[in-house]
Protein backbone atom coordinates (compact mmCIF):
# COMPACT_ATOMS: atom_id res chain seq x y z
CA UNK A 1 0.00 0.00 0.00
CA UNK A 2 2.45 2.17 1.13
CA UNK A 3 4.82 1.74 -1.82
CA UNK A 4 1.70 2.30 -4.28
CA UNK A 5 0.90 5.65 -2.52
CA UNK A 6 4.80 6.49 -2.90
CA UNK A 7 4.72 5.71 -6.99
CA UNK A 8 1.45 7.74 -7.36
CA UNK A 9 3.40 10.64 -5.64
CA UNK A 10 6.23 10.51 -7.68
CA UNK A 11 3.98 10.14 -10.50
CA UNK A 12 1.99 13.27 -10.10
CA UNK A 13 4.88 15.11 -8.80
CA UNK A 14 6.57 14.42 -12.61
CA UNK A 15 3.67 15.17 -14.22
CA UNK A 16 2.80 18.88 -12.60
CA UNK A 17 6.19 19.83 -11.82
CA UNK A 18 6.89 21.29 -15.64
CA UNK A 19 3.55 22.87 -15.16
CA UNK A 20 4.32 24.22 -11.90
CA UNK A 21 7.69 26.32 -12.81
CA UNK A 22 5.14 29.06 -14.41
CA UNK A 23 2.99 28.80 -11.47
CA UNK A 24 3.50 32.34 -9.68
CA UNK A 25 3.89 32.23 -6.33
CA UNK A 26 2.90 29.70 -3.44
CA UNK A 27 -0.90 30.43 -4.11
CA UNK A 28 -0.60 29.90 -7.89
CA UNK A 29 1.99 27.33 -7.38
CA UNK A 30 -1.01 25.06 -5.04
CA UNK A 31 -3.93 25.91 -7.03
CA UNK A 32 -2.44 25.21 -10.05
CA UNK A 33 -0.50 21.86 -8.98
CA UNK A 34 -3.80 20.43 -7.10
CA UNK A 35 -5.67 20.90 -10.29
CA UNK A 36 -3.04 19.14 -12.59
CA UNK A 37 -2.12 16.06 -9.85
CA UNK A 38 -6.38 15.91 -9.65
CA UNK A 39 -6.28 15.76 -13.40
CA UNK A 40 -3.23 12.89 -13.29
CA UNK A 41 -4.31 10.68 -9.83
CA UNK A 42 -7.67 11.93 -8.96
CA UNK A 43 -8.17 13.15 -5.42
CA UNK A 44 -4.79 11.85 -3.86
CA UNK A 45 -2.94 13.51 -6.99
CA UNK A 46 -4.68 17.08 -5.97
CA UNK A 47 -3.19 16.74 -2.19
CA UNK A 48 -0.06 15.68 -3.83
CA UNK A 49 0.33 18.53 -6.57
CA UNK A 50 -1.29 20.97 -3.86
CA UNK A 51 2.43 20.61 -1.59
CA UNK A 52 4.41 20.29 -4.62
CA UNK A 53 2.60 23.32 -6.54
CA UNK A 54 3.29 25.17 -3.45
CA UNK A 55 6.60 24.25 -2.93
CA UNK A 56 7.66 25.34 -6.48
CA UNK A 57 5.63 28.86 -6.29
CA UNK A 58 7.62 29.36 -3.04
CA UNK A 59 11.05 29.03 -5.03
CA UNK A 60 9.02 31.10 -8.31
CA UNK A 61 8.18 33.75 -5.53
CA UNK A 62 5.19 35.85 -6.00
CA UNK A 63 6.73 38.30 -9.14
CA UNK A 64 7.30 35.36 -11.91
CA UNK A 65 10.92 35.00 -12.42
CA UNK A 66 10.28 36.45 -15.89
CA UNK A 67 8.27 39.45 -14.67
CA UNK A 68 11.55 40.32 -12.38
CA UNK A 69 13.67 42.56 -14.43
CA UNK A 70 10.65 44.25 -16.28
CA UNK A 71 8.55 45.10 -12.76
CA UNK A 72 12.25 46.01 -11.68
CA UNK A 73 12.38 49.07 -14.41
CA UNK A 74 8.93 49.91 -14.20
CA UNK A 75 9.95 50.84 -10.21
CA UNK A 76 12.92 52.41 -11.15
CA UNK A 77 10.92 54.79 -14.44
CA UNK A 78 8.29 55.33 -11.23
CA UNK A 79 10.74 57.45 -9.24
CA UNK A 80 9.51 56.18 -6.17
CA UNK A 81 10.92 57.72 -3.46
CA UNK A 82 12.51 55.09 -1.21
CA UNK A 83 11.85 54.85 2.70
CA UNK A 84 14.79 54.73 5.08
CA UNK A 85 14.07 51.88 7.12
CA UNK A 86 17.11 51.05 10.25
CA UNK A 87 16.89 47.49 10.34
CA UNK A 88 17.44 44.78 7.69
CA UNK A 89 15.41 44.65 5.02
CA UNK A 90 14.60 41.22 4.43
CA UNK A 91 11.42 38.60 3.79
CA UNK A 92 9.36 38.32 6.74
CA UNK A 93 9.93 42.03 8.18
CA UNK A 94 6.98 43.71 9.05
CA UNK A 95 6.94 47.65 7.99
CA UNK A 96 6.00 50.40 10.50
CA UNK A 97 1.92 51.44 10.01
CA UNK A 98 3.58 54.96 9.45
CA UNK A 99 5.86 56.58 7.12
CA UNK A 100 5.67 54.07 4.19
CA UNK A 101 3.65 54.66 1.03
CA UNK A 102 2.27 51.93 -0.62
CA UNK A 103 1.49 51.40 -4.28
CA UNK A 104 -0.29 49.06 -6.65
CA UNK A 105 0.99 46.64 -9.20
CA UNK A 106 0.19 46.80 -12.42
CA UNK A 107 -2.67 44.15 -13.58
CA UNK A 108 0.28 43.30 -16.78
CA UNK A 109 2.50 41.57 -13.92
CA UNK A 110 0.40 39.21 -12.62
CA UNK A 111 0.41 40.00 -8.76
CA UNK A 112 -2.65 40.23 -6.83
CA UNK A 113 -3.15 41.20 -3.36
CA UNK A 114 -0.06 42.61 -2.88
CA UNK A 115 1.23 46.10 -2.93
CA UNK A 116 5.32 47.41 -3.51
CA UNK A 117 7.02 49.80 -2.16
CA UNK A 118 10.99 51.02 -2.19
CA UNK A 119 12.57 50.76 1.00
CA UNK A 120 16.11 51.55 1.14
CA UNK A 121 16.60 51.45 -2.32
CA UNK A 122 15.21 47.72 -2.66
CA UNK A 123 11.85 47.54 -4.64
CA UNK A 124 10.20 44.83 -1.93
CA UNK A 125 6.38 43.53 -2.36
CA UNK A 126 3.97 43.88 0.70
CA UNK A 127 1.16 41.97 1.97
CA UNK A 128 -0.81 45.34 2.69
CA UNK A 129 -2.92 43.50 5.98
CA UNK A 130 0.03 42.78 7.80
CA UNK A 131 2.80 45.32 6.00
CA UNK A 132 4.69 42.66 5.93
CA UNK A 133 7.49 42.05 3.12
CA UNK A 134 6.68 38.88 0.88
CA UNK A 135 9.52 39.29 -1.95
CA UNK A 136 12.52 41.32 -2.24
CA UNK A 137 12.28 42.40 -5.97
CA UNK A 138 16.07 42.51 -7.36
C-alpha cells in the first residue's frame, strides 16, 4: 500500500512539476498543482500537486521570475521615493503602520493582493494587511 501511494506521488509530482515552474507564487503554485495532480491521480494527486505546486511557487516567488527585471524598471521609471528603514530589510519584516507609502501593481505583472514599495533602495512587495514584506524584488 504504502509503496503504491509512494509511486502515485512521484507520478503526479513528474507530471505537474513542468507545469508548476510558471505557477507564480505559493498560491498559484497550489492551485495550479492540485488541479493538474487531480487531473493525473484523482483526489490523492490534488493533495499531492497541492504541496508540490506550493513548494515550487515558493522558489518562483510571488513576481514570476520572468516578470523580475521588467517590474524592476517599471519601479525604477516610477521614481519612487525610497523609505529609510534602520533594520534589515529582508522577507518576513513587518513595515512600521507609518511613514511608508504603498502602491499598486500593475494588472500586466500578474500580482494580486499585494502592494510594492521602495525601502532603502530595494523595490520589496507587501502583503498590505500585515505590512509585511513577501519578496525582495532585485
Amino acid at each position: 500500500m504504502i509503496h503504491r501511494f509512494i509511486g502515485m506521488t512521484a507520478l503526479v509530482a513528474a507530471l505537474a512539476l513542468p507545469s508548476l515552474a510558471q505557477a507564480q507564487g505559493v498560491p498559484g503554485g497550489i492551485e495550479r498543482g492540485s488541479q493538474d495532480g487531480e487531473r493525473a491521480a484523482g483526489p490523492v494527486g490534488a493533495v499531492v500537486g497541492g504541496v508540490v505546486g506550493g513548494v515550487v511557487g515558493g522558489v518562483a516567488g510571488v513576481l514570476g521570475v520572468d516578470e523580475r527585471p521588467r517590474f524592476r524598471s517599471y519601479v525604477v521609471e516610477q521614481h519612487r521615493p525610497s523609505y529609510h528603514y534602520a533594520e534589515e530589510v529582508r522577507v518576513g519584516t513587518v513595515l512600521p503602520e507609518e511613514g511608508v507609502t504603498y502602491y499598486d501593481v500593475p494588472p500586466e505583472y500578474g500580482v494580486h493582493g499585494y502592494r510594492y514599495t521602495v525601502v532603502n533602495g530595494r523595490t520589496v512587495l507587501v502583503e498590505p494587511r500585515t505590512r509585511r514584506i513577501v519578496e525582495i524584488v532585485e
